[in-house]
Protein backbone atom coordinates (compact mmCIF):
# COMPACT_ATOMS: atom_id res chain seq x y z
CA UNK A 1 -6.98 -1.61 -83.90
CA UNK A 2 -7.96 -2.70 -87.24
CA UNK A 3 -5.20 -3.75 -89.82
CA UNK A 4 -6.27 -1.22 -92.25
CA UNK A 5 -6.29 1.75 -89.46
CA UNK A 6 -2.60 0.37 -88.32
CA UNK A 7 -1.23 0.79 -92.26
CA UNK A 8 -2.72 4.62 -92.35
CA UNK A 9 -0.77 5.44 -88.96
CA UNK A 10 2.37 3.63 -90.68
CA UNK A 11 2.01 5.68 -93.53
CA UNK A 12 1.60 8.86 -91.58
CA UNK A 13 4.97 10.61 -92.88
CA UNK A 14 7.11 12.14 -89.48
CA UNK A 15 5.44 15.86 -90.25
CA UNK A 16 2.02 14.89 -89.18
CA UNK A 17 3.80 13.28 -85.47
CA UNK A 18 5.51 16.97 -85.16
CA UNK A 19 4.78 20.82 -84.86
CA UNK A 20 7.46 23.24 -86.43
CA UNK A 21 7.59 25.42 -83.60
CA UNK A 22 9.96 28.48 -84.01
CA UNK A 23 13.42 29.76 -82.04
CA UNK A 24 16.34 31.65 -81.95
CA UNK A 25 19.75 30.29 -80.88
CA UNK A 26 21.44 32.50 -78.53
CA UNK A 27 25.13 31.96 -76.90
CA UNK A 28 25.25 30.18 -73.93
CA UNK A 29 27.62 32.56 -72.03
CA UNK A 30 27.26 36.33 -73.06
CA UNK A 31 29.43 39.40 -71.33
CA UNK A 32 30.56 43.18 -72.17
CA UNK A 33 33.88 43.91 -70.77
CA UNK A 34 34.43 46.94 -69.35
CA UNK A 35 37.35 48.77 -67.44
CA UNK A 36 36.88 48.48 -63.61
CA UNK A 37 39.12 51.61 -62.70
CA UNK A 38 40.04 54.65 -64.79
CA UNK A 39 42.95 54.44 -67.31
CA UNK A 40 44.47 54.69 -71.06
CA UNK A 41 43.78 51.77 -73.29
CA UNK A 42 47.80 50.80 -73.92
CA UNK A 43 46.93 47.74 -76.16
CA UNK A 44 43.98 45.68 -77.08
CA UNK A 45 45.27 42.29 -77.94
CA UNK A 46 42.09 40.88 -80.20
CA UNK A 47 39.45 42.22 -82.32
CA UNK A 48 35.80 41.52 -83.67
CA UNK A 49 36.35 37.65 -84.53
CA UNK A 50 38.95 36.42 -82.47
CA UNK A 51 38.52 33.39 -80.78
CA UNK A 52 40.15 33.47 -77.25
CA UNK A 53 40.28 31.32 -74.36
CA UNK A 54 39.59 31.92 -70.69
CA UNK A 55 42.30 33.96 -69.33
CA UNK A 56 43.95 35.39 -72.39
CA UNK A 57 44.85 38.94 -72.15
CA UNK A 58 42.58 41.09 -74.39
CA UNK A 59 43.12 44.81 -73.14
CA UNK A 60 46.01 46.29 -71.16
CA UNK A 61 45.26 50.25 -69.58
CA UNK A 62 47.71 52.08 -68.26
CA UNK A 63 47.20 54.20 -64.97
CA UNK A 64 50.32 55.97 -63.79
CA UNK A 65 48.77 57.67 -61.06
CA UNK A 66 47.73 54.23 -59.69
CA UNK A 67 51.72 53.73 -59.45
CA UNK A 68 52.30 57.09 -57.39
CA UNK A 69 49.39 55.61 -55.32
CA UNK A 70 50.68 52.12 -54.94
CA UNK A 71 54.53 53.88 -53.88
CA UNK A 72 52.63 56.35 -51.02
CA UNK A 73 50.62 53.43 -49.58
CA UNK A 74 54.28 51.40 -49.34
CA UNK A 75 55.76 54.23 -48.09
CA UNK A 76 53.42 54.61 -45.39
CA UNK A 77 53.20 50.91 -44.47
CA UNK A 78 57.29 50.90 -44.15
CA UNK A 79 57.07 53.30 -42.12
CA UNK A 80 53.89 52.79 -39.50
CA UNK A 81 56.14 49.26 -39.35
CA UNK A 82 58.52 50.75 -38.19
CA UNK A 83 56.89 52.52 -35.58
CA UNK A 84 55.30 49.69 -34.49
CA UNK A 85 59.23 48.04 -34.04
CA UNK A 86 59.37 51.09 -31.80
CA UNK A 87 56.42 50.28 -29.99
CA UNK A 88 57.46 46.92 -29.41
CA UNK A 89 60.87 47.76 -28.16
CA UNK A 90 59.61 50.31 -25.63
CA UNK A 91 57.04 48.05 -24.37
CA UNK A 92 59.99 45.48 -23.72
CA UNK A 93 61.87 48.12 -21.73
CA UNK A 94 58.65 48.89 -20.03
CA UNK A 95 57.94 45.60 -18.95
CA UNK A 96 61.41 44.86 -17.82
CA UNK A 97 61.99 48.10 -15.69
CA UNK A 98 58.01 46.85 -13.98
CA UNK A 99 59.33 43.38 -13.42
CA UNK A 100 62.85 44.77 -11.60
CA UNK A 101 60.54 46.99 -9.53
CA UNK A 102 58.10 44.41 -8.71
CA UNK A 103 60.97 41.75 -7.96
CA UNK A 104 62.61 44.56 -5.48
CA UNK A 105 59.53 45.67 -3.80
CA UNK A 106 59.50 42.48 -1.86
CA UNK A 107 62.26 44.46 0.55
CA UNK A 108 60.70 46.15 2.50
CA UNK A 109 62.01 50.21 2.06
CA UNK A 110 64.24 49.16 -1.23
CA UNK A 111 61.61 50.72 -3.53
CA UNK A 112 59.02 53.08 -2.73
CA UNK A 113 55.40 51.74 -3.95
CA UNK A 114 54.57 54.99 -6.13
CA UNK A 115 57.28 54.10 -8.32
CA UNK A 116 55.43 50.36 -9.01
CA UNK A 117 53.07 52.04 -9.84
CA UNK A 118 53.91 54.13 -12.16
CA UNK A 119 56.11 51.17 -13.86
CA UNK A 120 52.51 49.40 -14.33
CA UNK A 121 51.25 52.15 -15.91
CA UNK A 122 54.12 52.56 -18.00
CA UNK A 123 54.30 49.13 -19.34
CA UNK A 124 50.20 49.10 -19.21
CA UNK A 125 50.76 52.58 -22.05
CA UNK A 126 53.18 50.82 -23.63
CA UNK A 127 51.23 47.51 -24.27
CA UNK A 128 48.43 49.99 -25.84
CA UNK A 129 50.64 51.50 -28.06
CA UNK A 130 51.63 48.73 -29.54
CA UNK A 131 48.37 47.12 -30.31
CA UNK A 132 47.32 50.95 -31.75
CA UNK A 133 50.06 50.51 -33.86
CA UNK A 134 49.86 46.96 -34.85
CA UNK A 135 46.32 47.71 -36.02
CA UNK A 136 47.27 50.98 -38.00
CA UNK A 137 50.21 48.28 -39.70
CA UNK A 138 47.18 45.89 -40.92
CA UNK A 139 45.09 48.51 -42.23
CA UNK A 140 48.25 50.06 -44.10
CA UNK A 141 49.32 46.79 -45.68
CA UNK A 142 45.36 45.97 -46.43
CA UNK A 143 45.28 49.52 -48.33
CA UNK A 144 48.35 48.67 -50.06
CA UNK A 145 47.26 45.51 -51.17
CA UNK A 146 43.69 47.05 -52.36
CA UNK A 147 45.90 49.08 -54.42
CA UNK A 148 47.44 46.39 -56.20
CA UNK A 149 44.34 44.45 -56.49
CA UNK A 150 42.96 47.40 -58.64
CA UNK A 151 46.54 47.67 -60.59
CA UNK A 152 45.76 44.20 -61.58
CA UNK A 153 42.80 44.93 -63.04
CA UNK A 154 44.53 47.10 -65.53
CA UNK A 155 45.15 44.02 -67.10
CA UNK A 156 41.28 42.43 -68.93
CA UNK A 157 41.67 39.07 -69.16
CA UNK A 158 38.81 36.56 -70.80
CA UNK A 159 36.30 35.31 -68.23
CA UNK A 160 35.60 32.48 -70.63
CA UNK A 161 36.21 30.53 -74.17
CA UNK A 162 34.50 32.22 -76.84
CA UNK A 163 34.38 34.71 -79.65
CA UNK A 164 35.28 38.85 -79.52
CA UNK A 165 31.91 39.74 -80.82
CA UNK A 166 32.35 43.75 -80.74
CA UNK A 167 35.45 45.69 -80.07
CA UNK A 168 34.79 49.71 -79.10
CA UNK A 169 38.19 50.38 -77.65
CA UNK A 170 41.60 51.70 -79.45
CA UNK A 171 44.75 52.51 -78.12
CA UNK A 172 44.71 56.02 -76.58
CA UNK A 173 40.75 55.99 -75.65
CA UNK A 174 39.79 57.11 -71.91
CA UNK A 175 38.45 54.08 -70.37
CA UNK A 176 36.33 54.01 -66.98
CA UNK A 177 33.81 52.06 -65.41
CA UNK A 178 31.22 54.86 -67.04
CA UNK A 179 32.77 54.64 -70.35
CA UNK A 180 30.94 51.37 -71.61
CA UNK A 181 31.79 48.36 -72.82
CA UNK A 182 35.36 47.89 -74.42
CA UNK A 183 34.65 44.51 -76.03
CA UNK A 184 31.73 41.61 -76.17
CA UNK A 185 32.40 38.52 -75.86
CA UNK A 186 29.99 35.14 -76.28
CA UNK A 187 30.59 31.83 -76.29
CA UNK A 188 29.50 29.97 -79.00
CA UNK A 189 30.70 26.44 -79.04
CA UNK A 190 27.44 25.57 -76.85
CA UNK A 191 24.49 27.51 -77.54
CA UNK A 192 21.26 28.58 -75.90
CA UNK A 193 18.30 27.41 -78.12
CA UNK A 194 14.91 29.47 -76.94
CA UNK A 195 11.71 27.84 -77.68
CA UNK A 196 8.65 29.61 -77.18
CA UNK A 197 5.77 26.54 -76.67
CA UNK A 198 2.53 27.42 -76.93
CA UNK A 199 0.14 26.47 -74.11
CA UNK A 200 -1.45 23.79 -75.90
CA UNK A 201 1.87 21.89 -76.80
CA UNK A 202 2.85 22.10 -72.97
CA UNK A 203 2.09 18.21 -72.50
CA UNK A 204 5.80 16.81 -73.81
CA UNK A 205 7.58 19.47 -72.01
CA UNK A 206 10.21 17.76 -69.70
CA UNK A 207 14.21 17.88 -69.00
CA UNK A 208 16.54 15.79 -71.06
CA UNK A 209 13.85 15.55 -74.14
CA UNK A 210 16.13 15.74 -77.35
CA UNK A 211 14.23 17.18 -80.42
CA UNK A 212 16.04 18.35 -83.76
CA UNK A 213 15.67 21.52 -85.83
CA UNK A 214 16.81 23.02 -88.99
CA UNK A 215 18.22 26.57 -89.67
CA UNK A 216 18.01 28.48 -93.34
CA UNK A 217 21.72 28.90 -93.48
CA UNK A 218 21.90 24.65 -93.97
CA UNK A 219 19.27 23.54 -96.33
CA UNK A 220 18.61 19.79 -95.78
CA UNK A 221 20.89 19.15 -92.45
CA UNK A 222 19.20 18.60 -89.18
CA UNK A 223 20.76 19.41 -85.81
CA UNK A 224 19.96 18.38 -82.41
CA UNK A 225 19.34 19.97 -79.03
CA UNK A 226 17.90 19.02 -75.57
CA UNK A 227 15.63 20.38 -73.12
CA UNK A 228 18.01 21.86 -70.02
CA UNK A 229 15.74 24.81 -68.51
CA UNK A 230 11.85 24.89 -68.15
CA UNK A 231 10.88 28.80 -66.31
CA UNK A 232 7.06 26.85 -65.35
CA UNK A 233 5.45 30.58 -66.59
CA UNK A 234 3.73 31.63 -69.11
CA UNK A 235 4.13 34.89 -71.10
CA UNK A 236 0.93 36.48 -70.75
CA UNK A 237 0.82 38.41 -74.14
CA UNK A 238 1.81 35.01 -76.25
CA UNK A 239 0.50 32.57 -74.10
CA UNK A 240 3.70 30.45 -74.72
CA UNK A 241 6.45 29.06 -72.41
CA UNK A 242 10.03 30.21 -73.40
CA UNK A 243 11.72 27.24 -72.68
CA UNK A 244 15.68 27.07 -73.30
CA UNK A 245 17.96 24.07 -75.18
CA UNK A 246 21.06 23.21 -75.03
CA UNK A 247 22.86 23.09 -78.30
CA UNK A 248 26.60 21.77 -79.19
CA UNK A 249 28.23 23.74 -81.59
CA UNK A 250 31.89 22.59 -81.53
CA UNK A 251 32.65 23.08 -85.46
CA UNK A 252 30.96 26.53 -85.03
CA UNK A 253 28.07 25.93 -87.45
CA UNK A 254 25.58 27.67 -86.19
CA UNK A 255 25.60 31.11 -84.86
CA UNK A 256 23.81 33.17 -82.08
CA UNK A 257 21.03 35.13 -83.08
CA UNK A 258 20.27 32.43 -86.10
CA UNK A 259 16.31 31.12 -86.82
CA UNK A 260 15.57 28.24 -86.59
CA UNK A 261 12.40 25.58 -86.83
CA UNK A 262 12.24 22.69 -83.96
CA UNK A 263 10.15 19.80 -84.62
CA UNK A 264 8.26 19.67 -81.58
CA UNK A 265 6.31 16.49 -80.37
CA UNK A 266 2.12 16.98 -81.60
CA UNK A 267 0.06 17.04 -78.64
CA UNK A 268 -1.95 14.38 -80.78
CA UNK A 269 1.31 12.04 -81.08
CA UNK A 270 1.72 12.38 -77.43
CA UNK A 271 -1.74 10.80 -77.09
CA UNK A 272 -0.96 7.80 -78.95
C-alpha cells in the first residue's frame, strides 16, 4: 500500500469504519404476576417503582374458605389414620389366632382343618384391609398437603430482582387466575439490547462481539453491550436478523423500552 493511501485510511474518522444501526433496550427478565387461586387482595406490599428483590412479599390474598378446606381434609386424614390403627390391630389378632391354629393342627384331632382355614382367610381379609386403608391414608395426607400448597400461594412473592413496573391490584379487589395481572415486574439492572442487522451487515455477526451505542436521554456518553443470542433467521418482511445484547445497567441508567443507535462494524471495515 502506498504511503499516501495508508495516511487517507488513518485519517478516516471512526464513522466511516461503522454503521449506526438502530435498537431498543428491553429488560432482561419480564413477568405479570397474577393470583394462582381465587381470593381477596388483603395487602399489596409495593407499588409502580419499587425496587424489590427475589422473594420479597408483594401481595398477600386472603381465602377463608381455603381454611374450612384445609380443617375438612385434616379432619379426614385423622381420622382414615385412625382406621387404618384399626386395621392394623385386627390384622395382628388375625394373624395370631392363624398362627395358634396352625401351631395346634399338628395334633392330630386338636383342631378341626375348616377352622385353619377360615383363620387364613381371616388374617388373608385382614392383611387387605389394611393396605386399602394405608392407601386411602396417603391419598388423604397428599390432598391435605395440596391444600396447603395452594394456601401458600396466597402469599406472591418476587420471582426475581427488579422493578414493580405496573400495579392493578388494591386491597379489597377479587383476584383469580382469570382476573389478570396484579403487578409487572422487569428486571432492569441487565438489559436485553435488540438489534435488527440487515442482511448485508450479517458478516461480523458472532457471540461475545462488544460494540457501543448511544441513547437520546445521554447526549455525548457511550455505553457498551455484547453479542449473547444470534436466532440464525431472517425476518422476511425486513430482511434483517434481530439479534439480542446483553447490556449492564447496575446504576439504572438506561431504561427498557429506550432507543438507541449501535455502531455496528461496516461490512467494508470487515474487509480490511
Amino acid at each position: 500500500m502506498k504511503l499516501s493511501s495508508l495516511l487517507l485510511c488513518l485519517a478516516l474518522p471512526l464513522a466511516a469504519q461503522t454503521v449506526r444501526l438502530p435498537g431498543e433496550l428491553a429488560p432482561y427478565q419480564r413477568v405479570s404476576l397474577m393470583a394462582r387461586v381465587p381470593g381477596i387482595v388483603e395487602s399489596v406490599g409495593v407499588d409502580r417503582g419499587s425496587t424489590v428483590r427475589a422473594g420479597d412479599p408483594l401481595i398477600v390474598l386472603r381465602a377463608p374458605e381455603m381454611q374450612a378446606r384445609i380443617a375438612e381434609a385434616e379432619a379426614r386424614a385423622s381420622a382414615i389414620e385412625a382406621q387404618r390403627v384399626e386395621a392394623e390391630a385386627r390384622l395382628i389378632g388375625a394373624e395370631s389366632r392363624y398362627e395358634r391354629l396352625k401351631s395346634a393342627s399338628a395334633t392330630p384331632g386338636v383342631v378341626a382343618e375348616l377352622d385353619v382355614i377360615l383363620a387364613g382367610k381371616e388374617r388373608d381379609a385382614a392383611k387387605m384391609l389394611v393396605n386399602a386403608q394405608e392407601r386411602s391414608a396417603a391419598a388423604a395426607r397428599a390432598q391435605t398437603a395440596a391444600l396447603k400448597e395452594m394456601e401458600a400461594y396466597l402469599r406472591i412473592a418476587a420471582p426475581f430482582d427488579g422493578v414493580i413496573t405496573a400495579r392493578h391490584a388494591h386491597p379489597g379487589a377479587l383476584a383469580s387466575p382469570d382476573s389478570g395481572a396484579l403487578l409487572d415486574l422487569e428486571q432492569v439492572s441487565r438489559l436485553r439490547l435488540v438489534l435488527p442487522v440487515p442482511e448485508a451487515e450479517l458478516a461480523m455477526v458472532r457471540p461475545g462481539l462488544k460494540l457501543s451505542f448511544t441513547v437520546p436521554a445521554h447526549p455525548g456518553r457511550t455505553f457498551t453491550a455484547t453479542v449473547a443470542r444470534i436466532p440464525r433467521s431472517l425476518d422476511p418482511a425486513t430482511r434483517t436478523m434481530p439479534i439480542e445484547l446483553d447490556v449492564a445497567n447496575p446504576a439504572g441508567a438506561l431504561a427498557p423500552g429506550m432507543y438507541c443507535e449501535v455502531a455496528w462494524p461496516a461490512k467494508s471495515a470487515a474487509s480490511k
